[in-house]
PDB file of N, CA and C in Angstrom:
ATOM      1  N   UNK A   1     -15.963   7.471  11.261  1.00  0.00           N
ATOM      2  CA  UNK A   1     -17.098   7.801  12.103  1.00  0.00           C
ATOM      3  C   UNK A   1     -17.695   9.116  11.583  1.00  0.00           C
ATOM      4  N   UNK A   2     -19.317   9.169  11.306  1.00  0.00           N
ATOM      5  CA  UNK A   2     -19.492   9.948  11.060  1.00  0.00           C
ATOM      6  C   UNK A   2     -19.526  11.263  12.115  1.00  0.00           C
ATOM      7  N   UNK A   3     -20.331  12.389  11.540  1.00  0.00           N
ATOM      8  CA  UNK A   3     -20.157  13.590  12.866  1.00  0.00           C
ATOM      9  C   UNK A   3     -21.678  13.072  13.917  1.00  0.00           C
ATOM     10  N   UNK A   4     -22.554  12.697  12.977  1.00  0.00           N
ATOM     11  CA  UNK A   4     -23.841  12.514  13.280  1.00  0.00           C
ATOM     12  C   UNK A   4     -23.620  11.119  14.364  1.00  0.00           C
ATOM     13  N   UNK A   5     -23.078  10.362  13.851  1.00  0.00           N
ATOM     14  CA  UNK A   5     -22.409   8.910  15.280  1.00  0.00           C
ATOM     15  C   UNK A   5     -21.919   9.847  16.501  1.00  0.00           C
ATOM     16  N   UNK A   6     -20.927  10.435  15.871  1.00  0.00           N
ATOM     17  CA  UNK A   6     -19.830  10.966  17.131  1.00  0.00           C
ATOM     18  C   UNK A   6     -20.832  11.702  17.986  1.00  0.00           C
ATOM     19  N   UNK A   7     -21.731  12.712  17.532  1.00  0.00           N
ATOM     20  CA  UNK A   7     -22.918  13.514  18.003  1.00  0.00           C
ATOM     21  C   UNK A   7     -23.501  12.379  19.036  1.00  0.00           C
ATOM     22  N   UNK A   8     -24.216  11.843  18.904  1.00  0.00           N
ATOM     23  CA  UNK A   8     -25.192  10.585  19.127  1.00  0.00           C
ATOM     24  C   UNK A   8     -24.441   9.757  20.470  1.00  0.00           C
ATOM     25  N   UNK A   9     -22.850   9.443  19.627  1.00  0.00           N
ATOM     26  CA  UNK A   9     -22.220   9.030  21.124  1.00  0.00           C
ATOM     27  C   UNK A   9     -22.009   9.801  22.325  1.00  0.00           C
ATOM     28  N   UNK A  10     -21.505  11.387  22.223  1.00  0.00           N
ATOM     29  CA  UNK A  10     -21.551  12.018  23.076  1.00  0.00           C
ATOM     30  C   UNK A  10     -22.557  12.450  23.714  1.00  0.00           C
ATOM     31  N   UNK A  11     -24.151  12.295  23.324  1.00  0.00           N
ATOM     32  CA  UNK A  11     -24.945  12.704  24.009  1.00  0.00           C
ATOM     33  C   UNK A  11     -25.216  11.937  24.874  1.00  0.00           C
ATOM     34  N   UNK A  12     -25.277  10.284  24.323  1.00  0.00           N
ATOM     35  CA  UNK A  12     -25.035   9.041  24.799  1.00  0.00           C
ATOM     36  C   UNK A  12     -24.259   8.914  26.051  1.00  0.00           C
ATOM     37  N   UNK A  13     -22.879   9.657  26.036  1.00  0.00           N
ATOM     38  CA  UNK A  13     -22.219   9.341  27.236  1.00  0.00           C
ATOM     39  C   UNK A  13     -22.284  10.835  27.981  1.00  0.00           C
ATOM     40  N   UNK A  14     -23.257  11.393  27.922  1.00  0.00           N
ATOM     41  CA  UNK A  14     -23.601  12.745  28.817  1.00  0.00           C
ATOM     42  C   UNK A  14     -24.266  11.989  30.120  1.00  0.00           C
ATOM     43  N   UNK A  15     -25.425  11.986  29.230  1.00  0.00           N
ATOM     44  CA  UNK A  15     -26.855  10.984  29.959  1.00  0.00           C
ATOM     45  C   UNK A  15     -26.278  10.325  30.503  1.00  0.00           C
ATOM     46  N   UNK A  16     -25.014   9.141  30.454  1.00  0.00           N
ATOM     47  CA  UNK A  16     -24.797   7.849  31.166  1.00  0.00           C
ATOM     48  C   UNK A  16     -24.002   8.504  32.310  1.00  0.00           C
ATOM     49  N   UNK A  17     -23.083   9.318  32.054  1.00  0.00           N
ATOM     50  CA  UNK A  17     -22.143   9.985  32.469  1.00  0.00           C
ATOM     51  C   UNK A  17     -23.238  10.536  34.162  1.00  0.00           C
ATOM     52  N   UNK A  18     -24.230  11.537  33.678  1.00  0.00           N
ATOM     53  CA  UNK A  18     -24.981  12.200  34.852  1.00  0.00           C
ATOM     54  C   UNK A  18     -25.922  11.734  35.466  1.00  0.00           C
ATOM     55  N   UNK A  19     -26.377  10.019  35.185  1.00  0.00           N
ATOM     56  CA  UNK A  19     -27.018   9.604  35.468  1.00  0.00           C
ATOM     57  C   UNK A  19     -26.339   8.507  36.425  1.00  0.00           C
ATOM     58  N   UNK A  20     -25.091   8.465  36.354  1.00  0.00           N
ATOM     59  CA  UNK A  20     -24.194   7.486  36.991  1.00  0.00           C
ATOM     60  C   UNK A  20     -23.707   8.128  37.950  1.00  0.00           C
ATOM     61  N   UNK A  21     -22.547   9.337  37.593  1.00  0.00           N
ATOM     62  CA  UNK A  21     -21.747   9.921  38.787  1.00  0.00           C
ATOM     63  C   UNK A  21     -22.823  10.864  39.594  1.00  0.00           C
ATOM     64  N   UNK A  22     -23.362  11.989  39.317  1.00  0.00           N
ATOM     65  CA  UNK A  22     -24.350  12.739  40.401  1.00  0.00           C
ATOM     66  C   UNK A  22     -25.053  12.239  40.879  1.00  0.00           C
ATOM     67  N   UNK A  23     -25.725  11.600  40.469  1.00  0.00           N
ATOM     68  CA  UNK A  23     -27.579  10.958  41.046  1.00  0.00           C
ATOM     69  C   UNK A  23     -26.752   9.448  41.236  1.00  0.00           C
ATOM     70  N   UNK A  24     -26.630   8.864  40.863  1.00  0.00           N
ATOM     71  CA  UNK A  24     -26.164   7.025  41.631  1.00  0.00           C
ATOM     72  C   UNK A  24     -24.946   7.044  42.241  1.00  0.00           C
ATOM     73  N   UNK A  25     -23.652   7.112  41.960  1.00  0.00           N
ATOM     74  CA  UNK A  25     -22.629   7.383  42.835  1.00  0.00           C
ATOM     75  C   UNK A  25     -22.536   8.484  43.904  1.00  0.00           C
ATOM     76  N   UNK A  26     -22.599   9.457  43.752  1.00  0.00           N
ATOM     77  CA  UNK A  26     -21.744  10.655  44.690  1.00  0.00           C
ATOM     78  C   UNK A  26     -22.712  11.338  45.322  1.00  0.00           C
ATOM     79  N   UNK A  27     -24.494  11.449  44.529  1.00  0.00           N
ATOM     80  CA  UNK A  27     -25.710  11.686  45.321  1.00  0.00           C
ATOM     81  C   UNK A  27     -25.653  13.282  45.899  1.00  0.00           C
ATOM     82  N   UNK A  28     -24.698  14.274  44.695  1.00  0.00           N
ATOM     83  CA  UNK A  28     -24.885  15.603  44.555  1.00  0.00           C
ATOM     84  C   UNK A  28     -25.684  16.159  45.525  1.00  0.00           C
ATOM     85  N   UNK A  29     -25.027  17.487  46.119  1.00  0.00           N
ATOM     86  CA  UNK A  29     -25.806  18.067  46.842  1.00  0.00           C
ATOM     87  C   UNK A  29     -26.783  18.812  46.161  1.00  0.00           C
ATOM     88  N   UNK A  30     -26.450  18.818  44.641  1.00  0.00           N
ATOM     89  CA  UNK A  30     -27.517  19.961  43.903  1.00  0.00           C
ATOM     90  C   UNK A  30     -28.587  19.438  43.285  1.00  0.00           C
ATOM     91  N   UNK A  31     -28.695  18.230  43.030  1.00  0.00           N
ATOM     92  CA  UNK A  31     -30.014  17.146  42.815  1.00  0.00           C
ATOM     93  C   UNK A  31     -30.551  17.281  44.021  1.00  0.00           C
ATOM     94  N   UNK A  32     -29.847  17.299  44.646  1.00  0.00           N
ATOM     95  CA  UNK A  32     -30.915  17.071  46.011  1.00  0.00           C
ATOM     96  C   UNK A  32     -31.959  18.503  46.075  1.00  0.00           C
ATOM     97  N   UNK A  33     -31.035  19.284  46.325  1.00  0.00           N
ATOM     98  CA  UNK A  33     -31.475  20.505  46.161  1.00  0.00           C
ATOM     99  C   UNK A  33     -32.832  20.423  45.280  1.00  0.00           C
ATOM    100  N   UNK A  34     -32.279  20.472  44.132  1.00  0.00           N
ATOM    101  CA  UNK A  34     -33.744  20.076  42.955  1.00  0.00           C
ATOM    102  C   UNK A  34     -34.937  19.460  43.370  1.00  0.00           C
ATOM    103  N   UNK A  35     -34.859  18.423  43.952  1.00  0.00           N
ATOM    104  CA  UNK A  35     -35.584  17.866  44.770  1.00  0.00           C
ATOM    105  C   UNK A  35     -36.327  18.356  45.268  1.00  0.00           C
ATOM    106  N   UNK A  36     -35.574  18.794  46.611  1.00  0.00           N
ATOM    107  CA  UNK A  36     -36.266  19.435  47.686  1.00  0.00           C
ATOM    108  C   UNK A  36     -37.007  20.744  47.311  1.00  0.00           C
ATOM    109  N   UNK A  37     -36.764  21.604  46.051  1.00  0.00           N
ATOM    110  CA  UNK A  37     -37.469  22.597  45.391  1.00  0.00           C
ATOM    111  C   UNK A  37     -38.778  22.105  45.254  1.00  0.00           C
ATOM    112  N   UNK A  38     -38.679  20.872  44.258  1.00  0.00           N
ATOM    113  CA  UNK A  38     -39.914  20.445  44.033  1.00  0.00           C
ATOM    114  C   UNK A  38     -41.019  19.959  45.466  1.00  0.00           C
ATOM    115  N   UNK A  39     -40.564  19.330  46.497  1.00  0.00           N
ATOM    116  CA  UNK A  39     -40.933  18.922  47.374  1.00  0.00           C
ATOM    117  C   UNK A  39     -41.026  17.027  47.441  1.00  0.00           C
ATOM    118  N   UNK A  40     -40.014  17.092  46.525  1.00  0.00           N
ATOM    119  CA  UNK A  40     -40.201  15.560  46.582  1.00  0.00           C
ATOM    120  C   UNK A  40     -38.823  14.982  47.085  1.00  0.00           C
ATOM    121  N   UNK A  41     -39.252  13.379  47.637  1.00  0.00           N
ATOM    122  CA  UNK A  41     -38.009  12.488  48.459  1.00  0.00           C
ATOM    123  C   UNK A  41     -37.062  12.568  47.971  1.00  0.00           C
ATOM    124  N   UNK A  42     -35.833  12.525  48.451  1.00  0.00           N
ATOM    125  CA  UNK A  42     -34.519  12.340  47.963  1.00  0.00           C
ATOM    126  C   UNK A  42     -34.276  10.895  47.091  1.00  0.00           C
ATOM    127  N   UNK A  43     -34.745   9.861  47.580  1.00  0.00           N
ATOM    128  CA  UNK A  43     -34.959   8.822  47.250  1.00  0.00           C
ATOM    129  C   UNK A  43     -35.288   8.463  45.366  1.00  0.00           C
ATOM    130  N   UNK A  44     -36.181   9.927  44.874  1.00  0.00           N
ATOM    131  CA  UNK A  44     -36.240   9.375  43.646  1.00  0.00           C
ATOM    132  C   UNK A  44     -35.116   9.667  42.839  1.00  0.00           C
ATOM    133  N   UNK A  45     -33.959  10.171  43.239  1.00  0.00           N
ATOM    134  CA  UNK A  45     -32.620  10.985  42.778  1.00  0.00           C
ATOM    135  C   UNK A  45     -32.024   9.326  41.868  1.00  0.00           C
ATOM    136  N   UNK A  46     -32.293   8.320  42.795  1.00  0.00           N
ATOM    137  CA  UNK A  46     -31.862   6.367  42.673  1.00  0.00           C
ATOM    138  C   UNK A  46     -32.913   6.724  41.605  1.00  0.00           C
ATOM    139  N   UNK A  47     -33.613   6.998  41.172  1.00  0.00           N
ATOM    140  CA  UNK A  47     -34.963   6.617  40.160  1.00  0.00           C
ATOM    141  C   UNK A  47     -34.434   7.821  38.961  1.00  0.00           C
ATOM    142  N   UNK A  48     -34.052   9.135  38.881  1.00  0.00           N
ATOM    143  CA  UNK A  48     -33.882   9.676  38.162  1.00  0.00           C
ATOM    144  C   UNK A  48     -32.470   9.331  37.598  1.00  0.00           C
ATOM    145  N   UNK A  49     -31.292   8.728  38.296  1.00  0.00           N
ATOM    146  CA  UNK A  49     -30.345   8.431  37.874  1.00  0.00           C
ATOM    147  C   UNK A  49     -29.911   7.093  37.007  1.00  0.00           C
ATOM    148  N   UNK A  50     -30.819   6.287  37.183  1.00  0.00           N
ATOM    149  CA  UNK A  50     -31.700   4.980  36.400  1.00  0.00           C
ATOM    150  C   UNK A  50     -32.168   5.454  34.877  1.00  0.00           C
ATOM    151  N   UNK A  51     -33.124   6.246  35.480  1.00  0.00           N
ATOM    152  CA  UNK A  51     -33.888   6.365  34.022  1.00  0.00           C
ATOM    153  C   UNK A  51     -32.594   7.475  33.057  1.00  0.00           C
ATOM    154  N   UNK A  52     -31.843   8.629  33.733  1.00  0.00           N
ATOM    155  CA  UNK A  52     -30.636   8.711  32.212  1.00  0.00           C
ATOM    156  C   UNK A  52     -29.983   7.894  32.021  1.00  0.00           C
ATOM    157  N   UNK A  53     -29.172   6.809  33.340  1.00  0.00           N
ATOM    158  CA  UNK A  53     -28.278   5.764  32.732  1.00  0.00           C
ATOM    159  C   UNK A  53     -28.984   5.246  31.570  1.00  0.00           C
ATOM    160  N   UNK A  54     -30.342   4.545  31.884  1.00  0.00           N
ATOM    161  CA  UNK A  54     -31.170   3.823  30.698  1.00  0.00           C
ATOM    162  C   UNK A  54     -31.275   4.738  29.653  1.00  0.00           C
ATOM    163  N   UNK A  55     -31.769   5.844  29.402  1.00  0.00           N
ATOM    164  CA  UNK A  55     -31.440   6.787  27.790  1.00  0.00           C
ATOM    165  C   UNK A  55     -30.123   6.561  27.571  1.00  0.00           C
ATOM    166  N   UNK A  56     -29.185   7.490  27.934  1.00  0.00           N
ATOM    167  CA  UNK A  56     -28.061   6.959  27.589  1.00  0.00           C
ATOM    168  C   UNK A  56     -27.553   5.531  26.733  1.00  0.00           C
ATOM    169  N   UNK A  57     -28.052   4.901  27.673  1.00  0.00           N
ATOM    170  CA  UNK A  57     -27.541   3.368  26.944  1.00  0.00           C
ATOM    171  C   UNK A  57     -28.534   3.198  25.350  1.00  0.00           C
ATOM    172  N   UNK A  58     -29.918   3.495  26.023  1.00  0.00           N
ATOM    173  CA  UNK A  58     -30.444   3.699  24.449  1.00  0.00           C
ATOM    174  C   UNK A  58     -29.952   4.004  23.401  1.00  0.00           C
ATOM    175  N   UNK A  59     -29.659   5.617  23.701  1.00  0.00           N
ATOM    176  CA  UNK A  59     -29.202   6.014  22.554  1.00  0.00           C
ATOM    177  C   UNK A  59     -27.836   5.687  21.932  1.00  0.00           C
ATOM    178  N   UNK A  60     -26.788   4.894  22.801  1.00  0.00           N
ATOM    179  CA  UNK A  60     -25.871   4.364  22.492  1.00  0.00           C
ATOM    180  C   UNK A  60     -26.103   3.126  21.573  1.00  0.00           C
ATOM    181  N   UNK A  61     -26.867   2.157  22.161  1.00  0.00           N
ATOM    182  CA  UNK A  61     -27.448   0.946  21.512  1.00  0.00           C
ATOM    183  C   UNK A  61     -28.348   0.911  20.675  1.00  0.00           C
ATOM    184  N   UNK A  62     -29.324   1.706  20.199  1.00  0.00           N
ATOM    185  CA  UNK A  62     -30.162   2.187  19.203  1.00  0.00           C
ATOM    186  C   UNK A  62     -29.867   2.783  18.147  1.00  0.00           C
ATOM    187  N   UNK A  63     -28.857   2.818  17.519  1.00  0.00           N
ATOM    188  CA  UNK A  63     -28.423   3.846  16.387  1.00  0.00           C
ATOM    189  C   UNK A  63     -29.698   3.942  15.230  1.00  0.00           C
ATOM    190  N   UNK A  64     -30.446   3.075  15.130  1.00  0.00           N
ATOM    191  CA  UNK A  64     -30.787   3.446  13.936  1.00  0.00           C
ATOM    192  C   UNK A  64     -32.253   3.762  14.529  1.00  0.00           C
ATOM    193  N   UNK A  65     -32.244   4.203  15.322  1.00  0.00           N
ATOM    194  CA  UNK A  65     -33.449   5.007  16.489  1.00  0.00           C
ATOM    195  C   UNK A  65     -33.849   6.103  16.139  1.00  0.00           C
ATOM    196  N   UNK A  66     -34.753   7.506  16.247  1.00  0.00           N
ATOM    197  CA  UNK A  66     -34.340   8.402  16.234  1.00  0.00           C
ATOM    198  C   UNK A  66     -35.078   9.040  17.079  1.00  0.00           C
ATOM    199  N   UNK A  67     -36.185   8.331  17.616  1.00  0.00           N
ATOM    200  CA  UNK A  67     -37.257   8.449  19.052  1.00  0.00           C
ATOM    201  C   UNK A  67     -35.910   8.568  19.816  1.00  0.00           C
ATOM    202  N   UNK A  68     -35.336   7.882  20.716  1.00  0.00           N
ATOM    203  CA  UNK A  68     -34.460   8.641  21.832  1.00  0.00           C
ATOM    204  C   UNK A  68     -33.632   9.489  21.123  1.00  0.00           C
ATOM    205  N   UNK A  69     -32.948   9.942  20.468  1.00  0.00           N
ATOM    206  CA  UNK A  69     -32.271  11.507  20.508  1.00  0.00           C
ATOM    207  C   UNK A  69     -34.124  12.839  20.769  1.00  0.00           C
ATOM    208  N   UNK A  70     -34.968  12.007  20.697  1.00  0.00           N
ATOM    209  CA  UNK A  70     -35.940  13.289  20.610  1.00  0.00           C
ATOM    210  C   UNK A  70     -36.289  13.611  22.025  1.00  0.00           C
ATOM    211  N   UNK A  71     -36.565  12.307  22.296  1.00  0.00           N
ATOM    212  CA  UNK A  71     -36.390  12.054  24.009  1.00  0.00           C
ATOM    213  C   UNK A  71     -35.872  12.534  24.795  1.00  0.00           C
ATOM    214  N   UNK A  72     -34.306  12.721  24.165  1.00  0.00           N
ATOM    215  CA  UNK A  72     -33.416  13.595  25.285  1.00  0.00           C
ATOM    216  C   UNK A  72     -33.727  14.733  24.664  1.00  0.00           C
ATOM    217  N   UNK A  73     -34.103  15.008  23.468  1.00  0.00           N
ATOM    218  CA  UNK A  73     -34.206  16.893  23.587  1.00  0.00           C
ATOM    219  C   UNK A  73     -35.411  17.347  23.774  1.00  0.00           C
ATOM    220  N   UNK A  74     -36.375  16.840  24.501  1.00  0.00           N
ATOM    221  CA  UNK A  74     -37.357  16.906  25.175  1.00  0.00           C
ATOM    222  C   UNK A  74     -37.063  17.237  26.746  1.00  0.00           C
ATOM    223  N   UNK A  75     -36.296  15.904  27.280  1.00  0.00           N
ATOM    224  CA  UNK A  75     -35.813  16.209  28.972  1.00  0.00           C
ATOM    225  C   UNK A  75     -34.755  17.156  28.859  1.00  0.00           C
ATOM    226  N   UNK A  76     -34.128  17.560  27.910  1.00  0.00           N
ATOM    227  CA  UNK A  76     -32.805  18.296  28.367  1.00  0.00           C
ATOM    228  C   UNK A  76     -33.421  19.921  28.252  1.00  0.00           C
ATOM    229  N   UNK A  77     -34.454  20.437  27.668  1.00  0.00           N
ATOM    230  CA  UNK A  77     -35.087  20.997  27.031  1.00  0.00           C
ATOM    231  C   UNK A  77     -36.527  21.307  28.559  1.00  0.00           C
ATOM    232  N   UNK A  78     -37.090  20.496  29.122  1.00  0.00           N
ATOM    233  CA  UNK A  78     -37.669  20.410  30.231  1.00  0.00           C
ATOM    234  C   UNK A  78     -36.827  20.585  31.458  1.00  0.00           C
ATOM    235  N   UNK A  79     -35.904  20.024  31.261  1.00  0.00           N
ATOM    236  CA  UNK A  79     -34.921  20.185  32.341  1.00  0.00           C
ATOM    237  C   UNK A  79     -34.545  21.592  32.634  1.00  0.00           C
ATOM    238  N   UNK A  80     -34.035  22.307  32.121  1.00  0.00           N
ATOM    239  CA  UNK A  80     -33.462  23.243  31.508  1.00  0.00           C
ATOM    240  C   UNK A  80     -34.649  24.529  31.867  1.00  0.00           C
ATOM    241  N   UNK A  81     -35.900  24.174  31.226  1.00  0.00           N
ATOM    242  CA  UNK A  81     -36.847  25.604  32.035  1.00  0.00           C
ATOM    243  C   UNK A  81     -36.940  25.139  33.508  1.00  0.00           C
ATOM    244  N   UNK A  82     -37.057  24.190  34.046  1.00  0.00           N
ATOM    245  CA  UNK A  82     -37.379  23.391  35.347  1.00  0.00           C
ATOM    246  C   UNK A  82     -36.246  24.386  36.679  1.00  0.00           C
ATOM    247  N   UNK A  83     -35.291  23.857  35.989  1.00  0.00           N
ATOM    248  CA  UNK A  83     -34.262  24.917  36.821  1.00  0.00           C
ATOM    249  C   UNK A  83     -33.973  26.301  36.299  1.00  0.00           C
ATOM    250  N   UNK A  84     -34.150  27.145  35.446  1.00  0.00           N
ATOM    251  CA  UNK A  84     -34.509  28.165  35.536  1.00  0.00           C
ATOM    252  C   UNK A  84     -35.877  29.025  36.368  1.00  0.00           C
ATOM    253  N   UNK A  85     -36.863  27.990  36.646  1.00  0.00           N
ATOM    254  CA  UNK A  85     -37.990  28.413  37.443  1.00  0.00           C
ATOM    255  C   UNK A  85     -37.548  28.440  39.128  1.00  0.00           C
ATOM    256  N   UNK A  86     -37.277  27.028  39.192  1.00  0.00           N
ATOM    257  CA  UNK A  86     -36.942  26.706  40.633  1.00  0.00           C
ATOM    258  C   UNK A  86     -35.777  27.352  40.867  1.00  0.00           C
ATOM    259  N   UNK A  87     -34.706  27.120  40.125  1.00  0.00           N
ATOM    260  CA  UNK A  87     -33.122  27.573  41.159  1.00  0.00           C
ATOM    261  C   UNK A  87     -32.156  28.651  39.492  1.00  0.00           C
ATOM    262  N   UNK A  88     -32.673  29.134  39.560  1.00  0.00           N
ATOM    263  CA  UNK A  88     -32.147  30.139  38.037  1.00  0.00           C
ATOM    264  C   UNK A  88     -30.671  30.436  38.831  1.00  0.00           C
ATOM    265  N   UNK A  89     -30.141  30.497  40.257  1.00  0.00           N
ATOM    266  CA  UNK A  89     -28.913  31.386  40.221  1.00  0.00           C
ATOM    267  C   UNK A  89     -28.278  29.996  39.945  1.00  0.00           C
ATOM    268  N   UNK A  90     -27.975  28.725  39.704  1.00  0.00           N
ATOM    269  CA  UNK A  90     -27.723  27.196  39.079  1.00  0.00           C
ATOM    270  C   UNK A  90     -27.213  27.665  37.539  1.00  0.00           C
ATOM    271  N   UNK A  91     -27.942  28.864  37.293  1.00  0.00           N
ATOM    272  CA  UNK A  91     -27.399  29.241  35.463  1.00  0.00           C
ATOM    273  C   UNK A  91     -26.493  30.123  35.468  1.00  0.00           C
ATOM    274  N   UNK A  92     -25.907  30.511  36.900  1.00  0.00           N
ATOM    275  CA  UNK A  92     -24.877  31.470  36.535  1.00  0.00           C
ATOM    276  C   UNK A  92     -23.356  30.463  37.053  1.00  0.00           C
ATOM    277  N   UNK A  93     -23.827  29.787  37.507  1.00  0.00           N
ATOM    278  CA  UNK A  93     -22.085  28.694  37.936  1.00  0.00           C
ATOM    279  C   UNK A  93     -21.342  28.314  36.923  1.00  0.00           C
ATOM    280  N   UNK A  94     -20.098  28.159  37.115  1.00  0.00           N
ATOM    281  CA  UNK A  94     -19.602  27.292  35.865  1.00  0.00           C
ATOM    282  C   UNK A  94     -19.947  26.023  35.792  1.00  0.00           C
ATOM    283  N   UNK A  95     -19.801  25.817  34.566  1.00  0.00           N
ATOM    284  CA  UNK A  95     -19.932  24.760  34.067  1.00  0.00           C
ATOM    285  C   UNK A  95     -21.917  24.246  34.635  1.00  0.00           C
ATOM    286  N   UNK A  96     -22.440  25.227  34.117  1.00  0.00           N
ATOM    287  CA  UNK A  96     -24.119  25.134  34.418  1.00  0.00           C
ATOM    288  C   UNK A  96     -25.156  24.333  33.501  1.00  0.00           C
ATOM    289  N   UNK A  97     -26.034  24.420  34.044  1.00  0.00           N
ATOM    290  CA  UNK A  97     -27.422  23.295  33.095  1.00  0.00           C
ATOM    291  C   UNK A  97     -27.310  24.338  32.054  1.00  0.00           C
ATOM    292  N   UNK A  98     -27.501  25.015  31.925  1.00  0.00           N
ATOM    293  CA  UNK A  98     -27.816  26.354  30.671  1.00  0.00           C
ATOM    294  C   UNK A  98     -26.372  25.738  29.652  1.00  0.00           C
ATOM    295  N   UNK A  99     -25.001  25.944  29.632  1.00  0.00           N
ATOM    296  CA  UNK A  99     -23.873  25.607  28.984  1.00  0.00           C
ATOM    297  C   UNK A  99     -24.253  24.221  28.296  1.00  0.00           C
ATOM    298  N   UNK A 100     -24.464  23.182  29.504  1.00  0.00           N
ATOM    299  CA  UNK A 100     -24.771  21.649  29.283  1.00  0.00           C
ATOM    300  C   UNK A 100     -25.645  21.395  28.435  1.00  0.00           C
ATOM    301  N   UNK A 101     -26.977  21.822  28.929  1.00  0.00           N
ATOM    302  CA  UNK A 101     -28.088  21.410  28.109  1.00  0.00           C
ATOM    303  C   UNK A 101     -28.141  22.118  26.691  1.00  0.00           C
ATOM    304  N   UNK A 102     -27.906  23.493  26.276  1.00  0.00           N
ATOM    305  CA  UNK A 102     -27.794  23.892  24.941  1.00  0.00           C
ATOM    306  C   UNK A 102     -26.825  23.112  24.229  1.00  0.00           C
ATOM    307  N   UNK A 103     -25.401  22.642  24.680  1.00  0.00           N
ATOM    308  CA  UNK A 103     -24.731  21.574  23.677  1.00  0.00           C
ATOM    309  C   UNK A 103     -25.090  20.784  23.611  1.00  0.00           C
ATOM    310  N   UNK A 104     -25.657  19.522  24.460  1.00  0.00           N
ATOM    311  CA  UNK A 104     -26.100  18.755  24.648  1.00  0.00           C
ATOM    312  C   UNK A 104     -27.548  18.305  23.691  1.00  0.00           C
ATOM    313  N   UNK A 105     -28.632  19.581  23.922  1.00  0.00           N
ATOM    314  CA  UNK A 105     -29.454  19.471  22.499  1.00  0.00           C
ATOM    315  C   UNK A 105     -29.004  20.390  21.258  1.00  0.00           C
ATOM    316  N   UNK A 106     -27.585  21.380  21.256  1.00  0.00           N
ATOM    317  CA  UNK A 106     -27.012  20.715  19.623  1.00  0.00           C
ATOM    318  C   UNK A 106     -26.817  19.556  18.999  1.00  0.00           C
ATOM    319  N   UNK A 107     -25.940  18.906  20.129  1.00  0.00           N
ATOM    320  CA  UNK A 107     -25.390  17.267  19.380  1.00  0.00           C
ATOM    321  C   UNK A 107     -26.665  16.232  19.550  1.00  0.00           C
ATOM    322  N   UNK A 108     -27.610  16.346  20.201  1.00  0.00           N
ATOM    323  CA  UNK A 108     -29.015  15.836  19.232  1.00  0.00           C
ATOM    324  C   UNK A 108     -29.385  16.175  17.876  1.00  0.00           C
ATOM    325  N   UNK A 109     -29.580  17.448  17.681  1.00  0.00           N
ATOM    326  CA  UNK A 109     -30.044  17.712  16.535  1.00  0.00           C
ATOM    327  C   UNK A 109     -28.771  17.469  15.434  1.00  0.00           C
ATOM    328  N   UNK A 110     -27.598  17.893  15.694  1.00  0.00           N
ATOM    329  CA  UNK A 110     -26.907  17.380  14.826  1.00  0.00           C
ATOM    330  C   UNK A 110     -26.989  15.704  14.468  1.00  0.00           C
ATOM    331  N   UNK A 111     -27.245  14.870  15.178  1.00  0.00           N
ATOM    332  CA  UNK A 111     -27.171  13.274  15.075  1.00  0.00           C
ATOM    333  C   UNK A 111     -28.582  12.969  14.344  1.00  0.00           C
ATOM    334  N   UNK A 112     -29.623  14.187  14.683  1.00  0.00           N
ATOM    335  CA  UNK A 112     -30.780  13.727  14.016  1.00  0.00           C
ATOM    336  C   UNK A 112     -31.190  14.121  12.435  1.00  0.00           C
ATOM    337  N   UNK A 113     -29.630  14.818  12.196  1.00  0.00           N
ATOM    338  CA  UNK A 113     -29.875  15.730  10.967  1.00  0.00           C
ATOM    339  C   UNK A 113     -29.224  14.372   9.831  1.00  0.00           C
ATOM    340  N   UNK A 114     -28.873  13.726  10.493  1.00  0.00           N
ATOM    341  CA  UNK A 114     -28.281  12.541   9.373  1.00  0.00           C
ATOM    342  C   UNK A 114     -29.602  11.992   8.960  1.00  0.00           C
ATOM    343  N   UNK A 115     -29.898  11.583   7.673  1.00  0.00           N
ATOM    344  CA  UNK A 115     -30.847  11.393   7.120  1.00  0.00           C
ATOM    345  C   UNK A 115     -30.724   9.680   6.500  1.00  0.00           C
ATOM    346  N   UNK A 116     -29.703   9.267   6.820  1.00  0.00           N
ATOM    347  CA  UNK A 116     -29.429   7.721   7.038  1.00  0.00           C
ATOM    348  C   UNK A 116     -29.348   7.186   8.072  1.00  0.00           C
ATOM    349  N   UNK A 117     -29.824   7.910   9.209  1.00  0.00           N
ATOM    350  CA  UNK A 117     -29.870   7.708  10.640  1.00  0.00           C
ATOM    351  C   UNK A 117     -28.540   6.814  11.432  1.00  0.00           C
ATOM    352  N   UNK A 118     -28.280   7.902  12.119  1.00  0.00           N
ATOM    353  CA  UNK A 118     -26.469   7.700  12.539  1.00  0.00           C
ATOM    354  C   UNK A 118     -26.451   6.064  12.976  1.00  0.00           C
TER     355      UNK A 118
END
């Protein structure tokens, strides 16, 4: 396996990972939160947890893709100023969007640096 696969899978099972357990299973009190910053229903939390399961799986099932790894370092990257505007003390917790999202768009760019496309 290359590093650029292994990259690609783990970003792969981030997305599926936070799009499954916070937002569709367990329905986080801190999405919600997010939410309610913005002023919007709780309800689209079912809609935001959809659309990473679906990247995720993309980028799992797409290998020779390289539109979704850009995709996610676009949202992880949007994400990422989004809650620094709205809820910045979210960047001082452990294990925070700030920690997440900077590895998270390393192992993009590392998967996108393969030039035989992982």
């Amino acid at each position: 396996m290359t590093d650029a696969l292994l990259a690609r899978l783990t970003v792969g099972a981030i997305f599926i990972y936070h799009g499954l357990v916070p937002k569709l299973l367990f329905r986080d009190a801190t999405e919600l939160q997010l939410l309610d910053a913005h002023g919007l229903p709780h309800s689209l939390l079912t809609l935001a947890g959809i659309a990473e399961l679906a990247l995720g799986l993309i980028i799992v099932l797409l290998r020779g893709q390289r539109w979704p790894l850009y995709l996610a370092l676009a949202a992880l990257l949007g994400l990422l100023v989004d809650v620094a505007i709205l809820a910045p003390a979210l960047l001082a917790q452990a294990f925070n969007p700030l920690t997440l999202n900077l590895a998270a768009m390393a192992l993009c760019m590392i998967a996108l640096r393969n030039r035989s496309r992982s």
